[in-house]
Every structure is written in structure tokens, then in C-alpha cells.
Protein backbone atom coordinates (compact mmCIF):
# COMPACT_ATOMS: atom_id res chain seq x y z
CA UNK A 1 10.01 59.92 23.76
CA UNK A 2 8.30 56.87 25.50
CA UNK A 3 9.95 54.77 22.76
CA UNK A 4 13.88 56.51 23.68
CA UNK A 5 13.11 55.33 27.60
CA UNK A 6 12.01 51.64 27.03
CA UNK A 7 15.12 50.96 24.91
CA UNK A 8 17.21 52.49 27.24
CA UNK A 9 15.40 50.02 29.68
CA UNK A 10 15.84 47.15 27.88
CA UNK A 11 19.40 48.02 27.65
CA UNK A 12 19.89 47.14 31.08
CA UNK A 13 18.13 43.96 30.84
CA UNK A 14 20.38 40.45 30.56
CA UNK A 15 19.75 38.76 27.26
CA UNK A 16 18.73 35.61 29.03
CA UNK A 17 15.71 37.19 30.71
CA UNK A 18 14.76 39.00 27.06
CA UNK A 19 14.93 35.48 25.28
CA UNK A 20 13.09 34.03 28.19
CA UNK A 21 9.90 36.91 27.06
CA UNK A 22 9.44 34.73 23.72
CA UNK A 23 9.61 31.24 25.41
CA UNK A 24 8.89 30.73 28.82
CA UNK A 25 9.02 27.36 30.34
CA UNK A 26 5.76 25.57 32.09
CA UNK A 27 7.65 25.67 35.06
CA UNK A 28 8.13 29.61 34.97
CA UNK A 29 4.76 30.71 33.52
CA UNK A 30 3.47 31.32 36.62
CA UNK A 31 6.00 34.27 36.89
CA UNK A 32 5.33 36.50 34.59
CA UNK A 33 8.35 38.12 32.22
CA UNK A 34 7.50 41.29 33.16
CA UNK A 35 7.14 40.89 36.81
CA UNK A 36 10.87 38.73 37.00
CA UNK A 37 11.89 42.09 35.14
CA UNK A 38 9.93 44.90 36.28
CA UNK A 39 9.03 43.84 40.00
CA UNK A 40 9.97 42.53 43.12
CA UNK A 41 9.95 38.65 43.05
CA UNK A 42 9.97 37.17 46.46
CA UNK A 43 11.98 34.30 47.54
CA UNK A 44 10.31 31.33 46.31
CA UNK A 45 9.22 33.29 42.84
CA UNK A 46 12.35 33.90 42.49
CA UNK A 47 13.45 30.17 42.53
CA UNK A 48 10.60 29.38 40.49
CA UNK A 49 11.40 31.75 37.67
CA UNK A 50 15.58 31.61 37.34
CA UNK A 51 16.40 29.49 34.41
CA UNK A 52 20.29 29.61 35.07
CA UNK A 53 22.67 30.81 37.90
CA UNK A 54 23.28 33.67 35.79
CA UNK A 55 19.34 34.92 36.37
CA UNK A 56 19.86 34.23 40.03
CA UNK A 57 22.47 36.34 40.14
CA UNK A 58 20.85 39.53 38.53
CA UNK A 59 18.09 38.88 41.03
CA UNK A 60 20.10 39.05 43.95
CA UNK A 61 21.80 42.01 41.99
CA UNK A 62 18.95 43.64 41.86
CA UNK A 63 17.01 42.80 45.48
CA UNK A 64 20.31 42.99 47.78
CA UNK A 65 22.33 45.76 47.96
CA UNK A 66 25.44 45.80 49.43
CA UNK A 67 26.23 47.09 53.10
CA UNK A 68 29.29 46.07 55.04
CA UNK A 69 28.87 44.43 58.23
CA UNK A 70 31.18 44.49 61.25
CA UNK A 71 32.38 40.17 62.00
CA UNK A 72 31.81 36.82 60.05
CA UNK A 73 28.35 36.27 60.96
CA UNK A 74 26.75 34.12 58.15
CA UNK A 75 23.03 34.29 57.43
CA UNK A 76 20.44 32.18 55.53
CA UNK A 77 20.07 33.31 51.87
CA UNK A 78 16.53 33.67 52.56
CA UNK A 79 17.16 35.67 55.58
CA UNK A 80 19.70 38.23 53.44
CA UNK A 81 16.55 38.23 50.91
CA UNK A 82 14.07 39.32 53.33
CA UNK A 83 15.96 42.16 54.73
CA UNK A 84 17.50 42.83 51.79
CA UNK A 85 20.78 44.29 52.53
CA UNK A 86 24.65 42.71 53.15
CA UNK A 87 28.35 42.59 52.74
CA UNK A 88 30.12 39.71 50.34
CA UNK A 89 29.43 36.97 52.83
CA UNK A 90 25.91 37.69 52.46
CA UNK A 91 25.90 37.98 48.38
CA UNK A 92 27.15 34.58 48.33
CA UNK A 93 24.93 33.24 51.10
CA UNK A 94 21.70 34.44 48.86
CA UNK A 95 23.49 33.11 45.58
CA UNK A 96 24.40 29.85 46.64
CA UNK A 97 21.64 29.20 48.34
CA UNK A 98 19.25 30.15 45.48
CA UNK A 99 21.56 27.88 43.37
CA UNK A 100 21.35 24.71 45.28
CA UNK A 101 17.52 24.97 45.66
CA UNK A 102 17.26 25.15 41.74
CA UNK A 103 19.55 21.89 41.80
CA UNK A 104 22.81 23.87 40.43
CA UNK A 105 26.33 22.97 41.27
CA UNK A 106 28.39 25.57 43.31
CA UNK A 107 30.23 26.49 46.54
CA UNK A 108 31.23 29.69 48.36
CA UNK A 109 35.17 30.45 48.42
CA UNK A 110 36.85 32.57 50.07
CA UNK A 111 39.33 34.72 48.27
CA UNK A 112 42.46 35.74 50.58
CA UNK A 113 46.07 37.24 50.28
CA UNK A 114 48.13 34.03 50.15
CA UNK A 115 49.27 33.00 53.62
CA UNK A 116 46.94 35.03 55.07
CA UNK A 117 43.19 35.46 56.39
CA UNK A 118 43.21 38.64 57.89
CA UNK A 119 41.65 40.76 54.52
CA UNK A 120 39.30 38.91 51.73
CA UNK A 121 36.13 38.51 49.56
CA UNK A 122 33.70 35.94 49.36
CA UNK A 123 32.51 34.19 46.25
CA UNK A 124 30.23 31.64 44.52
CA UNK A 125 31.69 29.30 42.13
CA UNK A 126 29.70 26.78 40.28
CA UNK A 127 29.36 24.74 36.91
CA UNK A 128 26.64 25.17 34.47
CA UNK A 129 26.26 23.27 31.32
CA UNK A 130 29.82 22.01 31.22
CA UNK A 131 31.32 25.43 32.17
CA UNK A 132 32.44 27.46 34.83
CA UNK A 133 31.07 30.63 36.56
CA UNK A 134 31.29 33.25 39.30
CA UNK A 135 29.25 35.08 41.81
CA UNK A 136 30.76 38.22 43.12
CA UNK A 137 28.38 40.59 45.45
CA UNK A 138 25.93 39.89 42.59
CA UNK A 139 27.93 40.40 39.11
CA UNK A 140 28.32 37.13 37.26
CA UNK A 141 30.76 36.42 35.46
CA UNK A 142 31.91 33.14 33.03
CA UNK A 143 35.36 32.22 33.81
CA UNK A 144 37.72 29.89 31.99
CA UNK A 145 40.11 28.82 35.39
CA UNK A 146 40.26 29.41 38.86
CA UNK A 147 43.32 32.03 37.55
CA UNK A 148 40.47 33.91 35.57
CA UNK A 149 38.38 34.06 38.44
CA UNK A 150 40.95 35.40 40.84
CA UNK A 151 41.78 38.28 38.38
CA UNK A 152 38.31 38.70 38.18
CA UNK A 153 37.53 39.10 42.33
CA UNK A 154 41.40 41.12 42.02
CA UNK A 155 39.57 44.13 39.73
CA UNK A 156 36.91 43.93 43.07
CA UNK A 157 39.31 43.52 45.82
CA UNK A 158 41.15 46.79 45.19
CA UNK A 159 42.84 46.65 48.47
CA UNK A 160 44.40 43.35 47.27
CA UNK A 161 45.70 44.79 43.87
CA UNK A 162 49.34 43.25 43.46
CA UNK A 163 49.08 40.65 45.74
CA UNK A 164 48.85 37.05 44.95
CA UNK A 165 45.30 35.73 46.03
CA UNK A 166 44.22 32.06 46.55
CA UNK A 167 40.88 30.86 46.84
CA UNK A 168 39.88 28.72 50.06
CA UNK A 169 36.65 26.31 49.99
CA UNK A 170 34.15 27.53 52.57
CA UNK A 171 31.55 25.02 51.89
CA UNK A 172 30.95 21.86 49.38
């Protein structure tokens, strides 16, 4: 019985993090495998332990959930960390902020109807090793093109279904 619920678990556990149980770099030992997995990491422990976007991401996942908010008010990644709760703006405020202090290239986007601003979804798009990702509240996801990604954030944006989305650069 103990056996059934620790692989149904590890199911839910990213391979990165697994492989990251058998070799751990010097700059992550001091965060252990189990508590990145099993825990809650704070802010800087969290920085300290990611060893790609895509572990950033399932921490954020897994510390944030998601809460709409009422206006464009942006917060500090940190800030979104510490209370631990947001809408899109705030997933990608945590994620890219996360990113840039491990030294990772990416940028929030918006993702709107085209010609207008009125309805839309914010993302984090970045490169690692030589290819491109997403960020959306959380989920990662390795995209090919900027077309991939917008069908992608379409699945999330239900509202938007049918309608041709762009993407618009909210920071650099």
C-alpha cells in the first residue's frame, strides 16, 4: 500500500526534479531534493535550487495559485510569492522575475484579440539552451514559434477561441 501511494507521487513529479535526486549541483545542495519536492521553498531557496525555467515554473505552479484580480495592478514576483495568490499578470510577474534572477532570458507578453486590448492573458516567453519556451499561470510549455505559443495560450484563453490573437511585448 505505502509502495501504490509513493508512485502515484512520483507520478506527479517533473522528470527534471527526479534526475536532479541522483545529481545535484554544488550550487543546489544546500536545498535538499526532497524539500524542492516535498516542501515549501521560500523565495530565495527557490532561486537557489531551479536548474531551468522549467523548475521555476512548477514552483510557482505549485506555491501560487491562481485568483483573479479586479485592474492591471502589477506586483513584484517576490511580493506574489509571499502572499501567494494572483491572476495571469501575477504568474508571469513571479516567473519572470524568478527567471531573470537565475540569469535566464525571457519577457512577459501580452496575448490580445488582434486590434484590440480590451480582453487578454499574460505570458512569459524566454530561450533556454537554444530553444524556446512558455510560462502560462504556471504550466510550461516548449514551443517551436510564436504561432505554437499562441495556440497554446488559445486552449487557455477560452473566451478567445476563434479569434486571431497577437502577442504584444510588455517588458524586455
Amino acid at each position: 500500500m505505502n509502495l501504490l501511494l509513493v508512485l502515484m507521487v512520483l507520478g506527479s513529479i517533473p522528470s527534471a526534479l527526479l534526475a536532479q535526486s541522483n545529481t545535484l549541483s554544488s550550487q543546489s545542495s544546500s536545498v535538499s531534493w526532497w524539500k524542492q519536492v516535498f516542501c515549501t521553498l521560500s523565495w530565495d531557496e527557490t532561486i537557489l535550487s531551479a536548474e531551468s525555467p522549467r523548475t521555476l515554473c512548477w514552483q510557482v505552479k505549485r506555491h501560487v495559485s491562481y485568483r483573479a484580480e479586479a485592474g492591471d495592478q502589477w506586483f513584484s514576483g517576490r511580493t506574489i510569492w509571499n502572499r501567494g495568490y494572483g491572476d495571469c499578470k501575477a504568474f508571469a510577474s513571479c516567473v519572470e522575475d524568478l527567471c531573470e534572477a537565475k540569469g535566464y532570458i525571457c519577457w512577459t507578453a501580452g496575448v490580445y484579440p488582434v486590434g484590440s486590448r480590451s480582453a487578454g492573458h499574460n505570458v512569459v516567453m524566454g530561450l533556454w539552451n537554444g530553444r524556446m519556451w512558455m510560462a502560462s499561470n504556471g504550466d510550461y510549455y516548449d514551443v517551436v514559434s510564436l504561432d505554437d505559443a499562441l495556440n497554446k495560450v488559445s486552449n487557455t484563453i477560452q473566451e478567445l477561441q476563434g479569434g486571431k490573437l497577437e502577442f504584444v511585448p510588455l517588458s524586455y
